[in-house]
C-alpha atoms as a PDB file:
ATOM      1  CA  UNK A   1       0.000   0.000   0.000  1.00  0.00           C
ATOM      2  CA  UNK A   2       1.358   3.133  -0.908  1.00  0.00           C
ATOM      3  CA  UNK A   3       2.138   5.997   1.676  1.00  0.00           C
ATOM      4  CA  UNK A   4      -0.573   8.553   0.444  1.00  0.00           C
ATOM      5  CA  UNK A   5      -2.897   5.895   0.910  1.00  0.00           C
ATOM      6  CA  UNK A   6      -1.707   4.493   4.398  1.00  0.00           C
ATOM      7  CA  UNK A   7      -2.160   8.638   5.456  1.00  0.00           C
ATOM      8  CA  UNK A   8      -6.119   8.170   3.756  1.00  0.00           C
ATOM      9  CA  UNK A   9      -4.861  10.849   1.220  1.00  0.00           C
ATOM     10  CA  UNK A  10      -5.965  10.257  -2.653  1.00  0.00           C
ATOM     11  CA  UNK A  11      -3.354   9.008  -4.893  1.00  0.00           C
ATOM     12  CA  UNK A  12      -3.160  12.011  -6.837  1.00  0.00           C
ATOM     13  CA  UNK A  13      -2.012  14.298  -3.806  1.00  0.00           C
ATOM     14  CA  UNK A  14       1.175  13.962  -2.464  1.00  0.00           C
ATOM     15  CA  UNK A  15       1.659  14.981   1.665  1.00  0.00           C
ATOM     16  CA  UNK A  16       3.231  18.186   2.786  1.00  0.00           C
ATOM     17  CA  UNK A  17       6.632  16.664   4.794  1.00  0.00           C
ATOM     18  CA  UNK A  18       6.403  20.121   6.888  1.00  0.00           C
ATOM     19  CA  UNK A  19       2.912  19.642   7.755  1.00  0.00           C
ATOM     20  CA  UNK A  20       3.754  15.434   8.552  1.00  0.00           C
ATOM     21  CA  UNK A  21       7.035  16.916  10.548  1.00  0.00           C
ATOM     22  CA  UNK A  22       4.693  19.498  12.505  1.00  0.00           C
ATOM     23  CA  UNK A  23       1.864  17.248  13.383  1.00  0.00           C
ATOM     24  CA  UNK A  24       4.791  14.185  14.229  1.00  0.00           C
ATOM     25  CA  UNK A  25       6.632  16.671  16.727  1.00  0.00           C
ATOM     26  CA  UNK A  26       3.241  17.735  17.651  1.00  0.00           C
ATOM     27  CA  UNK A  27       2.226  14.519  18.707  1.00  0.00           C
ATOM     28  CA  UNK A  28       5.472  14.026  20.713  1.00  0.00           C
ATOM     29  CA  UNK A  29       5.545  17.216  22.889  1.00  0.00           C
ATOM     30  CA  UNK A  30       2.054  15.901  23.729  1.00  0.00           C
ATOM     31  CA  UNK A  31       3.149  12.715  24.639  1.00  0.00           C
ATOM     32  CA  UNK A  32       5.717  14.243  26.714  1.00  0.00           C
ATOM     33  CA  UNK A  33       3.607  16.588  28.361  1.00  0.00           C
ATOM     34  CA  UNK A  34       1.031  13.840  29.476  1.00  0.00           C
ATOM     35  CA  UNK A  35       3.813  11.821  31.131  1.00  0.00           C
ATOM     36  CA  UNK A  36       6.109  13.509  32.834  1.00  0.00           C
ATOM     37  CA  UNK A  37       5.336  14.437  37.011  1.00  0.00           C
ATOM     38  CA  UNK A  38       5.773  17.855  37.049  1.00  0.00           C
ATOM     39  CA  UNK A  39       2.665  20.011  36.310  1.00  0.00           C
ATOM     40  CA  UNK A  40       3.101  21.537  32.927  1.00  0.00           C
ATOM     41  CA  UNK A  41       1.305  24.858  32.168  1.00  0.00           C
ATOM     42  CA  UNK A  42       1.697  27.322  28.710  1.00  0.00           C
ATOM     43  CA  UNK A  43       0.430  30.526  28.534  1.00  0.00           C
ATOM     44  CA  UNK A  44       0.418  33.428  25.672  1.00  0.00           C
ATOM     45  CA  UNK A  45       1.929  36.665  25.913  1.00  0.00           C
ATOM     46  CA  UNK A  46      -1.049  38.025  27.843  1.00  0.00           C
ATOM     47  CA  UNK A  47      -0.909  35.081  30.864  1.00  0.00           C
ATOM     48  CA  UNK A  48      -3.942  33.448  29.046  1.00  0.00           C
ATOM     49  CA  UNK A  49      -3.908  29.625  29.604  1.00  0.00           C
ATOM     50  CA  UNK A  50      -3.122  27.968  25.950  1.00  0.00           C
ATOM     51  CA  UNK A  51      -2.539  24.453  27.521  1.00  0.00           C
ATOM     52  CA  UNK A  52      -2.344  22.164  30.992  1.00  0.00           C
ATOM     53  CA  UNK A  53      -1.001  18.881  31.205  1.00  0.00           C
ATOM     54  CA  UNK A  54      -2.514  15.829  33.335  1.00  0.00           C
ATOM     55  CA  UNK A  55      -0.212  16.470  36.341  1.00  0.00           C
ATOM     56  CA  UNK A  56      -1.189  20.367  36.518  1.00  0.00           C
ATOM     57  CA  UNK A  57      -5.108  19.114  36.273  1.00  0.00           C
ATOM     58  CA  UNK A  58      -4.302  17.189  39.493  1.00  0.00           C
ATOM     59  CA  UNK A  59      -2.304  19.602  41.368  1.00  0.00           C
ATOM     60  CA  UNK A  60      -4.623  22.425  40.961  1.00  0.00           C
ATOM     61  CA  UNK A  61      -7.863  20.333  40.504  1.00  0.00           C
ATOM     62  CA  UNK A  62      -9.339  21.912  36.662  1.00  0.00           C
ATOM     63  CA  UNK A  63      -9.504  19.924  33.835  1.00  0.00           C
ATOM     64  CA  UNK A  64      -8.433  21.391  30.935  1.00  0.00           C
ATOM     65  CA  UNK A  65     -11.788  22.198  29.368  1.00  0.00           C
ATOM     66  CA  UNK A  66     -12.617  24.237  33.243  1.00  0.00           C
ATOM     67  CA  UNK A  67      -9.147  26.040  32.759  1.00  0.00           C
ATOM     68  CA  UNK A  68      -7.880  26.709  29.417  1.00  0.00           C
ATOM     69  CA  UNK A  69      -8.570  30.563  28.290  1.00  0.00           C
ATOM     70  CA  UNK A  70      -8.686  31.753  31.778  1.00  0.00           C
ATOM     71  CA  UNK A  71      -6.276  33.686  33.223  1.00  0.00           C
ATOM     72  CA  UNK A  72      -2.888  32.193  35.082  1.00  0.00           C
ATOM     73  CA  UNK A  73      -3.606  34.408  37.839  1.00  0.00           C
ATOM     74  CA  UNK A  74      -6.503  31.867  38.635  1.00  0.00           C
ATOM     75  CA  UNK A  75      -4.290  29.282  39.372  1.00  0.00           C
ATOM     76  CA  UNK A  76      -0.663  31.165  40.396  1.00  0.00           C
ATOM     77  CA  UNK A  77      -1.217  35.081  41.044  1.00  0.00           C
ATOM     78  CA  UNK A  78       2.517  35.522  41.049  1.00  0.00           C
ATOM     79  CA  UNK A  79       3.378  33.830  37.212  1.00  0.00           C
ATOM     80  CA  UNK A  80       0.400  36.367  35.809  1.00  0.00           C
ATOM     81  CA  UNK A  81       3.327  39.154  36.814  1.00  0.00           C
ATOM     82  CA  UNK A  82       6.154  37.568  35.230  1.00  0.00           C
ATOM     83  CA  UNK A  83       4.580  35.060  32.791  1.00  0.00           C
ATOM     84  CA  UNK A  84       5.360  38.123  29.706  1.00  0.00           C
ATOM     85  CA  UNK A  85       7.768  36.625  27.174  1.00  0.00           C
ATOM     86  CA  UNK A  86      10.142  39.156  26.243  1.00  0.00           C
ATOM     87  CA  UNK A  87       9.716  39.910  21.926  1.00  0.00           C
ATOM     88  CA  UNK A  88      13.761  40.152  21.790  1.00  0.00           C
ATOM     89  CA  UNK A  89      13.591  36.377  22.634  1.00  0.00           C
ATOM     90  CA  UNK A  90      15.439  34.961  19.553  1.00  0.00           C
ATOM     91  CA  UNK A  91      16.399  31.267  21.211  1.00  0.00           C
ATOM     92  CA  UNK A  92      13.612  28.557  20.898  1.00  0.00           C
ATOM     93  CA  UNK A  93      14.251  28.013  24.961  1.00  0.00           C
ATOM     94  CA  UNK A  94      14.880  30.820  27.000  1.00  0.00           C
ATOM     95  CA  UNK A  95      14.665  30.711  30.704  1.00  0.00           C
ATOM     96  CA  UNK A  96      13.366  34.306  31.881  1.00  0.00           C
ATOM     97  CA  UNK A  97      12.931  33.539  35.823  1.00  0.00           C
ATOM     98  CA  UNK A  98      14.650  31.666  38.515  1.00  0.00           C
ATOM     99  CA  UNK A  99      13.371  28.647  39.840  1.00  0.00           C
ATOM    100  CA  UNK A 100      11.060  29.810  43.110  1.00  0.00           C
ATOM    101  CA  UNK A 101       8.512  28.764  45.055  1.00  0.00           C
ATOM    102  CA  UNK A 102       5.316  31.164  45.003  1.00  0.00           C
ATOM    103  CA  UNK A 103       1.607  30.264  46.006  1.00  0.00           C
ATOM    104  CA  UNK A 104      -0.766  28.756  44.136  1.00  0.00           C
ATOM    105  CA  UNK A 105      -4.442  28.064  44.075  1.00  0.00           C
ATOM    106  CA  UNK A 106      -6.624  24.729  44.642  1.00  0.00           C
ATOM    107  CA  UNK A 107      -9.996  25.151  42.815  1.00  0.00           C
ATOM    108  CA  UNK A 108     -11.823  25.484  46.232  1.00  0.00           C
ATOM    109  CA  UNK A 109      -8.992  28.465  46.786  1.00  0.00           C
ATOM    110  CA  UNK A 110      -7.190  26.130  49.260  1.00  0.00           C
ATOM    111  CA  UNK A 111      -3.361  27.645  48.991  1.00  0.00           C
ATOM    112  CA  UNK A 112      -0.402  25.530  47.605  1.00  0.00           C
ATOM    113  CA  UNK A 113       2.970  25.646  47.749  1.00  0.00           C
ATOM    114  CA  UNK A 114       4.658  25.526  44.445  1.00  0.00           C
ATOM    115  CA  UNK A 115       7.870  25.754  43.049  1.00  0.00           C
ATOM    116  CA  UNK A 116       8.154  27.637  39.401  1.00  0.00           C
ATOM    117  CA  UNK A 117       9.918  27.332  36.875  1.00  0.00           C
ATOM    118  CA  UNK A 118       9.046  29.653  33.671  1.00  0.00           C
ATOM    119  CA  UNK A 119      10.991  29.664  30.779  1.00  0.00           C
ATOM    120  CA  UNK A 120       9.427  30.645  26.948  1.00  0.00           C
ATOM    121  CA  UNK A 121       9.639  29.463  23.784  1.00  0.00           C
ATOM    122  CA  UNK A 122       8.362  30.312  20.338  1.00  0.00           C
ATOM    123  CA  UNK A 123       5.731  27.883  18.095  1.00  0.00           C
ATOM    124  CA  UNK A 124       4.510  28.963  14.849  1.00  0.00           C
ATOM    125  CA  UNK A 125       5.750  32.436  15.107  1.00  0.00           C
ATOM    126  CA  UNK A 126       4.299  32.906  18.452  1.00  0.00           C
ATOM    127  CA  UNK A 127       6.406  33.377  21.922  1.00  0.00           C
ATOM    128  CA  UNK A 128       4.900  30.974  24.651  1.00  0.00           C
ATOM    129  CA  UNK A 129       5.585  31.157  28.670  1.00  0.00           C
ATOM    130  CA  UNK A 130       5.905  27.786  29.481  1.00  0.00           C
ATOM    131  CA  UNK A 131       5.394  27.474  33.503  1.00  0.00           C
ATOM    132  CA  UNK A 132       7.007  24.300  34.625  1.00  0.00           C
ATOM    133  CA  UNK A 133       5.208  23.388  38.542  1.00  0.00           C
ATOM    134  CA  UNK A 134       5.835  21.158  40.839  1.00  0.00           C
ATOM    135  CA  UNK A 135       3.261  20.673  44.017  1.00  0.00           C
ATOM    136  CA  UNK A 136       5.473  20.891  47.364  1.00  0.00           C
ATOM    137  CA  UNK A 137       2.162  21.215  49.995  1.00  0.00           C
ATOM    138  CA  UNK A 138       1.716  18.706  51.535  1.00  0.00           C
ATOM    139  CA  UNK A 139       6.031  18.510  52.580  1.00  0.00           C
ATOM    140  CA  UNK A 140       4.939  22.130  53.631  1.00  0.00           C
ATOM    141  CA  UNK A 141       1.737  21.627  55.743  1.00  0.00           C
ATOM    142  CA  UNK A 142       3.974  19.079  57.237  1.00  0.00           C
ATOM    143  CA  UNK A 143       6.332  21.230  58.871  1.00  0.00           C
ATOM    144  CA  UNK A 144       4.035  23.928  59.233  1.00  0.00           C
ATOM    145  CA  UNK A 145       1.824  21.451  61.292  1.00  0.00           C
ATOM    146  CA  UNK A 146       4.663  20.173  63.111  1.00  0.00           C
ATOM    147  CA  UNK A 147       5.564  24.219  63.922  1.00  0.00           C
ATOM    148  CA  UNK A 148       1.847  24.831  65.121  1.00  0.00           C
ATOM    149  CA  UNK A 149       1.341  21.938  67.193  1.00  0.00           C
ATOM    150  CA  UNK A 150       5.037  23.077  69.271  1.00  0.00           C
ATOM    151  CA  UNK A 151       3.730  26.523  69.659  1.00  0.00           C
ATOM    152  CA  UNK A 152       0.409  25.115  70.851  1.00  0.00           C
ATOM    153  CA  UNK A 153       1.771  22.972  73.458  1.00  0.00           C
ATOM    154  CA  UNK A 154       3.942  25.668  74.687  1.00  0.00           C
ATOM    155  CA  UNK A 155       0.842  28.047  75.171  1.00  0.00           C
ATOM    156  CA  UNK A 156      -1.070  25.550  77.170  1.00  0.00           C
ATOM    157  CA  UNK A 157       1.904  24.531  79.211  1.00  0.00           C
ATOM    158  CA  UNK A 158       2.061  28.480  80.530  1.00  0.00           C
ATOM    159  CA  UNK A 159      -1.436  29.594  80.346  1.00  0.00           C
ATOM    160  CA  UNK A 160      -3.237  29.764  84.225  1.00  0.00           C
ATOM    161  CA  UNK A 161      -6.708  30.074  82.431  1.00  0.00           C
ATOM    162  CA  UNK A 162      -8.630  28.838  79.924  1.00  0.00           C
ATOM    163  CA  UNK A 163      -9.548  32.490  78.405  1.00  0.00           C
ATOM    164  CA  UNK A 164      -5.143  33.086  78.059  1.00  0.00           C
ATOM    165  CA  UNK A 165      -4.939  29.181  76.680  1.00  0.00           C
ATOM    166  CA  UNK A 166      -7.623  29.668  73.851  1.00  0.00           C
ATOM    167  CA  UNK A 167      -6.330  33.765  72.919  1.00  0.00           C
ATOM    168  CA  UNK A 168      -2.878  32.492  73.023  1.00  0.00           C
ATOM    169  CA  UNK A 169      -4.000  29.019  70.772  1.00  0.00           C
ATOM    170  CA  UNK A 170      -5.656  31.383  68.386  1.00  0.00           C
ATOM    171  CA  UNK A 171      -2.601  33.513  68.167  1.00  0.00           C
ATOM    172  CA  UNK A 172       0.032  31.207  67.435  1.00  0.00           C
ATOM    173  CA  UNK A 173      -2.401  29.312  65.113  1.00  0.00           C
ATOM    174  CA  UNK A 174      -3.087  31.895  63.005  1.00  0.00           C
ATOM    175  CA  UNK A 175       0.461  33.209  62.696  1.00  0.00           C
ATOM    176  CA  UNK A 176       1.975  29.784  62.033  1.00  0.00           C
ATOM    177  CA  UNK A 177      -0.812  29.032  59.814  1.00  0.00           C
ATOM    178  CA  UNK A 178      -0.922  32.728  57.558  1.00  0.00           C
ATOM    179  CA  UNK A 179      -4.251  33.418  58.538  1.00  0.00           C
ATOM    180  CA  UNK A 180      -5.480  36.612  58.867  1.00  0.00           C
ATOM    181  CA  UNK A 181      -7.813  36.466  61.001  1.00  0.00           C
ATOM    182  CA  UNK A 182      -9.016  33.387  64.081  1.00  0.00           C
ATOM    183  CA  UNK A 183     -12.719  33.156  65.597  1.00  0.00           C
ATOM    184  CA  UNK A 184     -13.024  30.998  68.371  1.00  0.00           C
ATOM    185  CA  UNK A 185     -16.872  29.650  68.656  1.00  0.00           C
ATOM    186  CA  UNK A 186     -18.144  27.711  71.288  1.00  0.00           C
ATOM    187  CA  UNK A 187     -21.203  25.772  71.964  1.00  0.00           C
ATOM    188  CA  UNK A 188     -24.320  27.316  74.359  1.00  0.00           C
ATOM    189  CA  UNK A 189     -25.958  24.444  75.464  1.00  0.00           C
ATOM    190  CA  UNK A 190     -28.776  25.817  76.768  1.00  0.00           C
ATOM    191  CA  UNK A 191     -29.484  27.903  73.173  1.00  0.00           C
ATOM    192  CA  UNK A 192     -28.023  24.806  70.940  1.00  0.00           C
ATOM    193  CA  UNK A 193     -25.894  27.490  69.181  1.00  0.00           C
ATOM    194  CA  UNK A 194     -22.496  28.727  68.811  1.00  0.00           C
ATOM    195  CA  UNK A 195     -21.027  31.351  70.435  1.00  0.00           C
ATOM    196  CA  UNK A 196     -17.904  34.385  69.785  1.00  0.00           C
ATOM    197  CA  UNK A 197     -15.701  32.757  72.411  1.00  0.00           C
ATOM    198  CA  UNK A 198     -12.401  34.991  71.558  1.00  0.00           C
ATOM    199  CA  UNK A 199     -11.027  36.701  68.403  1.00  0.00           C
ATOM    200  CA  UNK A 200      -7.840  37.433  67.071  1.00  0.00           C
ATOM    201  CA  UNK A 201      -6.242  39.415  63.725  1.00  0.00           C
ATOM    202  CA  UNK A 202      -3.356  40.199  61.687  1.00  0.00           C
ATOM    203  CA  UNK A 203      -2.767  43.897  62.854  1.00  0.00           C
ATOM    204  CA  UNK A 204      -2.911  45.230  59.070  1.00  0.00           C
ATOM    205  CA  UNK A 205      -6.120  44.004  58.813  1.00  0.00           C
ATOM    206  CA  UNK A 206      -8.907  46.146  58.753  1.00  0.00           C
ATOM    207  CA  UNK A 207     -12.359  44.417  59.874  1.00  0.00           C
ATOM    208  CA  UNK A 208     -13.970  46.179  62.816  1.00  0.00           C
ATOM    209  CA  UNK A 209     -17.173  46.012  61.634  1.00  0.00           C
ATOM    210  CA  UNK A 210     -16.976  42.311  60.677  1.00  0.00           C
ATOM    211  CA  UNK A 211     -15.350  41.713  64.218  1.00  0.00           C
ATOM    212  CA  UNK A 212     -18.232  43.677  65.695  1.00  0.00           C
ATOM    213  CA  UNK A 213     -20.536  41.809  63.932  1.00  0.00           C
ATOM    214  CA  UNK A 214     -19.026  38.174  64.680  1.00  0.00           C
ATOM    215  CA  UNK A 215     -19.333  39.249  68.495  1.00  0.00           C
ATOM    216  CA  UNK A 216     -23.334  39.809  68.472  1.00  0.00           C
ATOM    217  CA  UNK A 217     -23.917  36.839  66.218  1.00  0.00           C
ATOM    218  CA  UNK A 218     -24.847  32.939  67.008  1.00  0.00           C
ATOM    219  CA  UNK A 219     -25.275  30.327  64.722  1.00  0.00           C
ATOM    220  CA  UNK A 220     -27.415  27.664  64.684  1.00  0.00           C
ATOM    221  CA  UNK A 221     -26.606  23.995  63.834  1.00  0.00           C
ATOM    222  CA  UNK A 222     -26.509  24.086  60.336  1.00  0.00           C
ATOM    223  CA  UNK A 223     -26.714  27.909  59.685  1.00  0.00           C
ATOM    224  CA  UNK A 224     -23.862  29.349  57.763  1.00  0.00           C
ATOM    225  CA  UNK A 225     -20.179  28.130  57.822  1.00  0.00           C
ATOM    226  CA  UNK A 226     -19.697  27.783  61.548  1.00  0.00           C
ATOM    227  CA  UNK A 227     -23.057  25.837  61.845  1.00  0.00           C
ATOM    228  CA  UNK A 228     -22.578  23.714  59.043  1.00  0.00           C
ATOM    229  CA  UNK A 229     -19.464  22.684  59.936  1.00  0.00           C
ATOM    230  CA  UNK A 230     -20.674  22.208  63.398  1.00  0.00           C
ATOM    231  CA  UNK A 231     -23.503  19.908  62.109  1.00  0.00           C
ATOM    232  CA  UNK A 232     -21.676  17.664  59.392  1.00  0.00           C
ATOM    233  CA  UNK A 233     -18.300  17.567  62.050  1.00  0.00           C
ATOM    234  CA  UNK A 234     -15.848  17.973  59.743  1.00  0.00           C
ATOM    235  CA  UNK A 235     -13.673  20.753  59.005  1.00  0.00           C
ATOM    236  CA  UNK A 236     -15.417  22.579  55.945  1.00  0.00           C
ATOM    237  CA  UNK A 237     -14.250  25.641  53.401  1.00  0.00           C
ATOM    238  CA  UNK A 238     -15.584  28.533  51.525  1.00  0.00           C
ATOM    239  CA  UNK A 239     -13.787  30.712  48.796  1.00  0.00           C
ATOM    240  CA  UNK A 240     -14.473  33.793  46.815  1.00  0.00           C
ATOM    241  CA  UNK A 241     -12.253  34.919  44.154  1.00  0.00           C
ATOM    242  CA  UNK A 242     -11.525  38.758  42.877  1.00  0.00           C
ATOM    243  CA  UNK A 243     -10.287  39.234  39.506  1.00  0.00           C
ATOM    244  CA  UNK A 244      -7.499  41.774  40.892  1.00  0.00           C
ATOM    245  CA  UNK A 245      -6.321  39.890  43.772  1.00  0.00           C
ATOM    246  CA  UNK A 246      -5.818  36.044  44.720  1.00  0.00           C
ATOM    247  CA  UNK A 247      -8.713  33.636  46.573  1.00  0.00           C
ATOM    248  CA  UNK A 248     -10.441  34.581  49.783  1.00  0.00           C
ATOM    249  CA  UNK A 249     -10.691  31.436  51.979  1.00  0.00           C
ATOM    250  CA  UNK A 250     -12.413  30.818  54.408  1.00  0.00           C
ATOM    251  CA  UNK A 251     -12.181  27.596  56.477  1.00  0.00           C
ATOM    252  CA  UNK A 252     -14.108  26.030  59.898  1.00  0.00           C
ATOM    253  CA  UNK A 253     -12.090  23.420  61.656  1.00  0.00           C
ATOM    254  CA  UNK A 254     -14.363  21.656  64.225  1.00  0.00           C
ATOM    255  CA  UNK A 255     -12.666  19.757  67.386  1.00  0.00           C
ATOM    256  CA  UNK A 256     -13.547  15.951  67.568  1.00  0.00           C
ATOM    257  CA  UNK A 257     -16.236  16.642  70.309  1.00  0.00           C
ATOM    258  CA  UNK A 258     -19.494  17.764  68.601  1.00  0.00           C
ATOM    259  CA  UNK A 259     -19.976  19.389  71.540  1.00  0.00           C
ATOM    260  CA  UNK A 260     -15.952  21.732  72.023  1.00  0.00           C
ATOM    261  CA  UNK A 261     -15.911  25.021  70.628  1.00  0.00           C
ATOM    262  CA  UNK A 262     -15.159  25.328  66.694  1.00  0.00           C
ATOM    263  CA  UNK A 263     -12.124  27.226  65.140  1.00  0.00           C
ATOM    264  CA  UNK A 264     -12.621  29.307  62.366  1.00  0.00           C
ATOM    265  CA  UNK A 265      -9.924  31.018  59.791  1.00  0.00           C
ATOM    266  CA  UNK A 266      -9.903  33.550  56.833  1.00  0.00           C
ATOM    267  CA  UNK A 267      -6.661  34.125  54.920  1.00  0.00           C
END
């Protein structure tokens, strides 16, 4: 059989070798791409998402068909400010930023820890950031954990009440943690609701009428964030996202008793 006819082509019409050679390299970067570990992103000269590979769907939890035209930002806030290839690029590789670890964004707006690697390259005429990711969180949360849970202990071992224990618990949690801002909420038995035990936030942050309004509010099991975390027992998470500025989270940790006090963080 001949070779136009092995492609499907008609005998008549020979095959363009650049467009075989483009389509066979083609097919190999995407092989590559699928395979490898690291998370592989590529972005135009404007930060708008061209491609993702299988590893960056897993790390920051889009598909490719949630995620491709969007902006980086949405995933990594920090490549949208250096992700512009430079037009006096003449090499087809050219690494324009250090390898660094920035934060990067879960699609419920939990925070990762990232290291980045950007480099560009040009493809039919066109230069291309390519952002190269790898996921280091959970090593992180690790020893952040491990840092929390030593600060904790040493709070408790020189607090003489239980008011000091839980401001000082709050304090160290939220620092250690990079939250901006700790609620402590405890349970009213007699009113099967949850209370404003104790607050505590970032200095820089500016919230006093949030913080006012925290104070003279109780939740019911089940009502908002604190109450449905509360109800299911489980720690449980809320995000909004501003086009201008990375993921607001929101997150309520709940002790193992249904009936201790609940913890609840915004960074």
């Amino acid at each position: 059989m001949s070779y136009s006819r092995r492609l499907g082509m008609h005998p008549g019409i020979r095959p363009n070798p650049h467009r075989l050679l483009s389509e066979e390299r083609e097919t190999r970067v995407r092989a590559v791409m699928n395979s490898v570990a690291e998370g592989i992103v590529t972005l135009d000269q404007h930060g708008t998402i061209e491609s993702i590979n299988p590893a960056a769907e897993r790390i920051f939890g889009y598909n490719a068909g949630e995620i491709i035209g969007q902006d980086v930002h949405r995933l990594m806030p920090e490549a949208s400010q250096t992700a512009q290839p430079t037009p006096a690029s003449t090499s087809p590789t050219l690494v324009i930023g250090d390898r660094r670890e920035v934060t990067g964004y879960y699609r419920d707006c939990s925070p990762l820890s990232v290291e980045l690697t950007l480099s560009e390259a040009r493809r039919d005429g066109r230069l291309l950031c390519i952002a190269v990711v790898r996921d280091l969180t959970e090593s992180k949360r690790a020893e952040q954990r491990r840092s929390v849970q030593y600060a904790v202990s040493s709070v408790l071992a020189g607090a003489r009440t239980l008011d000091v224990a839980i401001s000082g618990i709050l304090r160290v949690s939220a620092e250690g943690f990079g939250w901006q801002l700790g609620i402590f909420w405890s349970v009213d038995r007699s009113a099967n609701a949850l209370d404003c035990h104790a607050i505590w936030r970032a200095p820089e942050l500016a919230a006093d009428e949030f913080v006012d309004r925290c104070r003279e509010t109780t939740f019911e099991r089940g009502a908002g964030l604190p109450g449905r975390a509360w109800k299911k027992s489980r720690t449980m998470t809320a995000c909004g996202a501003a086009s201008s500025r990375p993921p607001t989270r929101v997150c309520m940790a709940l002790s193992r008793s249904r009936s201790k006090p609940a913890l609840m963080s915004s960074a």
